[in-house]
N, C-alpha and C. Protein backbone atom coordinates (compact mmCIF):
# COMPACT_ATOMS: atom_id res chain seq x y z
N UNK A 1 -1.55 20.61 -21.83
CA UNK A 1 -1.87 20.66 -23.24
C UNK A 1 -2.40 19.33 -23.73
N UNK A 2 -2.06 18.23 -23.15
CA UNK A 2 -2.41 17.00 -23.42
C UNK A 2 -4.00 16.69 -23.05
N UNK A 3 -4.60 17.24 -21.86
CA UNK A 3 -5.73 17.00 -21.86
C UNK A 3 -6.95 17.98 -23.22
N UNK A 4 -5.95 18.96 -23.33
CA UNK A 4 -6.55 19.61 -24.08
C UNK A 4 -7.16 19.45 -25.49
N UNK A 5 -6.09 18.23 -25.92
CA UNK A 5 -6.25 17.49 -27.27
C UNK A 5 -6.68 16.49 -27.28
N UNK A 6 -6.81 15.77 -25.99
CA UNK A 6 -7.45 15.01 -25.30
C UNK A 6 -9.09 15.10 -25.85
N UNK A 7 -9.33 16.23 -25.00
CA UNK A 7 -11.08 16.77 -24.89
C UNK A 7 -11.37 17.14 -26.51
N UNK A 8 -10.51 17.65 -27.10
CA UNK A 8 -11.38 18.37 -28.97
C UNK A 8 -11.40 16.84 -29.14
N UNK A 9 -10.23 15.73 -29.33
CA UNK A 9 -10.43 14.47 -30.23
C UNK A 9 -11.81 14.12 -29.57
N UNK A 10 -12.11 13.87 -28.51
CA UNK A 10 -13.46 12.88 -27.80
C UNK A 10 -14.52 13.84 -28.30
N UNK A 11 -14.52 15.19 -28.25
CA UNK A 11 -15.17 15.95 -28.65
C UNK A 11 -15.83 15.56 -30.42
N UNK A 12 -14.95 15.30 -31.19
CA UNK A 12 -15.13 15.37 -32.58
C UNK A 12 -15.09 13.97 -32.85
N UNK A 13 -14.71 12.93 -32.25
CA UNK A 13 -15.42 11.43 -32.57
C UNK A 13 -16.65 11.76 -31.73
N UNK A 14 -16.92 12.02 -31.25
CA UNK A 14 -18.66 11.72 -30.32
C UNK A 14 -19.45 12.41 -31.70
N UNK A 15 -19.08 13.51 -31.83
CA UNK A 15 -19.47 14.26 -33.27
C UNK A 15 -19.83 13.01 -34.56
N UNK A 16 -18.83 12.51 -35.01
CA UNK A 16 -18.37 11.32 -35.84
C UNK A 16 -19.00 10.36 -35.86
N UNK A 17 -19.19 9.84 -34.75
CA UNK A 17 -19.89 8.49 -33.77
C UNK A 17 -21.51 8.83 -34.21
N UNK A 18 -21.94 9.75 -33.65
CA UNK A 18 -23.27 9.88 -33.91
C UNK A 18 -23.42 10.09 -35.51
N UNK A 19 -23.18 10.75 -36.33
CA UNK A 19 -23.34 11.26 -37.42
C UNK A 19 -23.08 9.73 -38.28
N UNK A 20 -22.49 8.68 -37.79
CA UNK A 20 -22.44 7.29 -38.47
C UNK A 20 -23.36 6.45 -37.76
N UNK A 21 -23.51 6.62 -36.38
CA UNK A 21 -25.26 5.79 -35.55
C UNK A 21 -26.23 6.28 -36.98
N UNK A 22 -26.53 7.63 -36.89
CA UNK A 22 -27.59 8.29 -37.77
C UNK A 22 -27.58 7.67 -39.41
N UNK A 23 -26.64 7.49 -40.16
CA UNK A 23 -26.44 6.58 -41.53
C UNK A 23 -26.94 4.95 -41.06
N UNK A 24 -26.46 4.40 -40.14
CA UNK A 24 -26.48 2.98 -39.61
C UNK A 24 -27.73 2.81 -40.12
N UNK A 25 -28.67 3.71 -39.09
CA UNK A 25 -30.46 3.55 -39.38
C UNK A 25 -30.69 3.86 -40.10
N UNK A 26 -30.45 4.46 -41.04
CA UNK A 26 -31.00 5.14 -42.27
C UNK A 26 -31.32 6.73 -42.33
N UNK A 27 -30.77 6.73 -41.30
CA UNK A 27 -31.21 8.30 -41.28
C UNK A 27 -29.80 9.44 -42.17
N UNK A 28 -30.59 10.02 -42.86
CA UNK A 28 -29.12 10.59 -43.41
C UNK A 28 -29.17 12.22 -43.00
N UNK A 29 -27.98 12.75 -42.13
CA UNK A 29 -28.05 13.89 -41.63
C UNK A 29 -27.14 14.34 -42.22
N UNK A 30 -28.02 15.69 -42.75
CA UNK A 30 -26.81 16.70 -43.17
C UNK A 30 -25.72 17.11 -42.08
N UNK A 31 -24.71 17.22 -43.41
CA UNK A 31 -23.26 17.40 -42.92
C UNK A 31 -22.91 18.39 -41.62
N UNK A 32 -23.75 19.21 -41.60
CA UNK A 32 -23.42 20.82 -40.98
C UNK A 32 -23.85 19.78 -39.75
N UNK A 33 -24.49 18.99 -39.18
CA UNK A 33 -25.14 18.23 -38.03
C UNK A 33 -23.91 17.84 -37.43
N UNK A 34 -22.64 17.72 -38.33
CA UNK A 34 -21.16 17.37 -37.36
C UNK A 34 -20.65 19.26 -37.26
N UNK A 35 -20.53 19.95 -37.70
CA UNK A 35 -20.39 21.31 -37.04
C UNK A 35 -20.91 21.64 -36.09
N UNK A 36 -22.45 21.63 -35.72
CA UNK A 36 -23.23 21.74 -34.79
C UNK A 36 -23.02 20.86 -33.28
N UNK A 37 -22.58 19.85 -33.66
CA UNK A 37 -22.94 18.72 -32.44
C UNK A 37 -21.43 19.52 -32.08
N UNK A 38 -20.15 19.54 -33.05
CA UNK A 38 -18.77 19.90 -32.59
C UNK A 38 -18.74 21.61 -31.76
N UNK A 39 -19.73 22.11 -32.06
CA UNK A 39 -19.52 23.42 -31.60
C UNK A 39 -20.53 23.11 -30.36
N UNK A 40 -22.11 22.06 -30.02
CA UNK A 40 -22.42 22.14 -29.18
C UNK A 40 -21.51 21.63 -27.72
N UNK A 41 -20.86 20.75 -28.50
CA UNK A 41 -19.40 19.93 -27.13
C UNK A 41 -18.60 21.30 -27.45
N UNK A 42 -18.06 22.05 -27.59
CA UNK A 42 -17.11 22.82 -27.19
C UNK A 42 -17.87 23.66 -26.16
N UNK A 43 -18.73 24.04 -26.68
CA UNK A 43 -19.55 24.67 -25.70
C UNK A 43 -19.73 24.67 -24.40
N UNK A 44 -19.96 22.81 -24.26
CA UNK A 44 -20.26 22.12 -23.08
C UNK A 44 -18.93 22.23 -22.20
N UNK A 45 -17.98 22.07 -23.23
CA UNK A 45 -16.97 22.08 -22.34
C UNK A 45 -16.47 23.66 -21.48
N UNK A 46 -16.46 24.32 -22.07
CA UNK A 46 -16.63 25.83 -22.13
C UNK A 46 -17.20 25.88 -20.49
N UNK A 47 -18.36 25.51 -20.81
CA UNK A 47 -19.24 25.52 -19.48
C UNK A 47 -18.46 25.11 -18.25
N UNK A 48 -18.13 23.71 -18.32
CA UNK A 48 -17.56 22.56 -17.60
C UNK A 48 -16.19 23.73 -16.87
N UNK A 49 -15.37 23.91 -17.47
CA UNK A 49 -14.12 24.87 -17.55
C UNK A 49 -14.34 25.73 -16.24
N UNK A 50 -15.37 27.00 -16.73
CA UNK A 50 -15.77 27.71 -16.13
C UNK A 50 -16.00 27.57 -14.79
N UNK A 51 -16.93 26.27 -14.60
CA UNK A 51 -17.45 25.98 -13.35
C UNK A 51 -16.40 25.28 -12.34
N UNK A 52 -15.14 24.73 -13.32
CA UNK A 52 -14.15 24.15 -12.33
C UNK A 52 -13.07 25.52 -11.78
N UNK A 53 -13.31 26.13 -12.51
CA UNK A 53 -11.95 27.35 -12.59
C UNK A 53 -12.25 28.21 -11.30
N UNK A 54 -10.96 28.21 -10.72
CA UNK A 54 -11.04 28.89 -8.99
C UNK A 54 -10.27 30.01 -8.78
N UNK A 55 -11.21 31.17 -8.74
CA UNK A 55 -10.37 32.82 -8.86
C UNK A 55 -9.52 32.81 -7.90
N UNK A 56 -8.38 32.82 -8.07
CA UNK A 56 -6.90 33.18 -6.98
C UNK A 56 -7.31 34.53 -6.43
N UNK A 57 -7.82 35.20 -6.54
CA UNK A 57 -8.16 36.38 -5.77
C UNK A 57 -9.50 36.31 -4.77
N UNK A 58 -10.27 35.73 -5.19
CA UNK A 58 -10.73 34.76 -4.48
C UNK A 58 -10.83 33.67 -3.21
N UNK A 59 -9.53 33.12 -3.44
CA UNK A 59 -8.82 32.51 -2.99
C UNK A 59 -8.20 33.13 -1.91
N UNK A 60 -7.31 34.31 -2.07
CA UNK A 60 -6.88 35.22 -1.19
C UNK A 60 -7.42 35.82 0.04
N UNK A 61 -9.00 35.67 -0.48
CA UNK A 61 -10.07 36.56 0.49
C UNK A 61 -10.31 35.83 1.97
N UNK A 62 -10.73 34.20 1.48
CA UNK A 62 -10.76 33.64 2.19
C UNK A 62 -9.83 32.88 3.19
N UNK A 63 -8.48 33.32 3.09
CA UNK A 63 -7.46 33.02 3.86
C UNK A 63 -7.58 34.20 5.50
């Protein structure tokens, strides 16, 4: 569970992080641009998950 809260916090400062780079320069991004970036990292991670995750039945076959 710890990595889990782990990954949303890094997830939603990287969100944070950029959305204050973007003010730094002058660039002013609408708000919804931290929803978006936060739902594109969940996403990513989503992905990431998937590709590590090893079917125990699977697993079974090849024994």
């Amino acid at each position: 569970m710890k990595s889990n809260i782990s990954i949303l916090f890094s997830i939603v400062m990287g969100a944070v992080l950029a959305y204050m780079i973007g003010n730094f320069y002058g660039i002013t991004p609408p708000i919804y641009l931290l929803i978006v970036l936060v739902a594109l990292g969940l996403f990513i991670q989503t992905i990431i998950f998937l590709l590590q995750y090893e079917d125990p039945e699977e697993a079974d076959l090849h024994k």
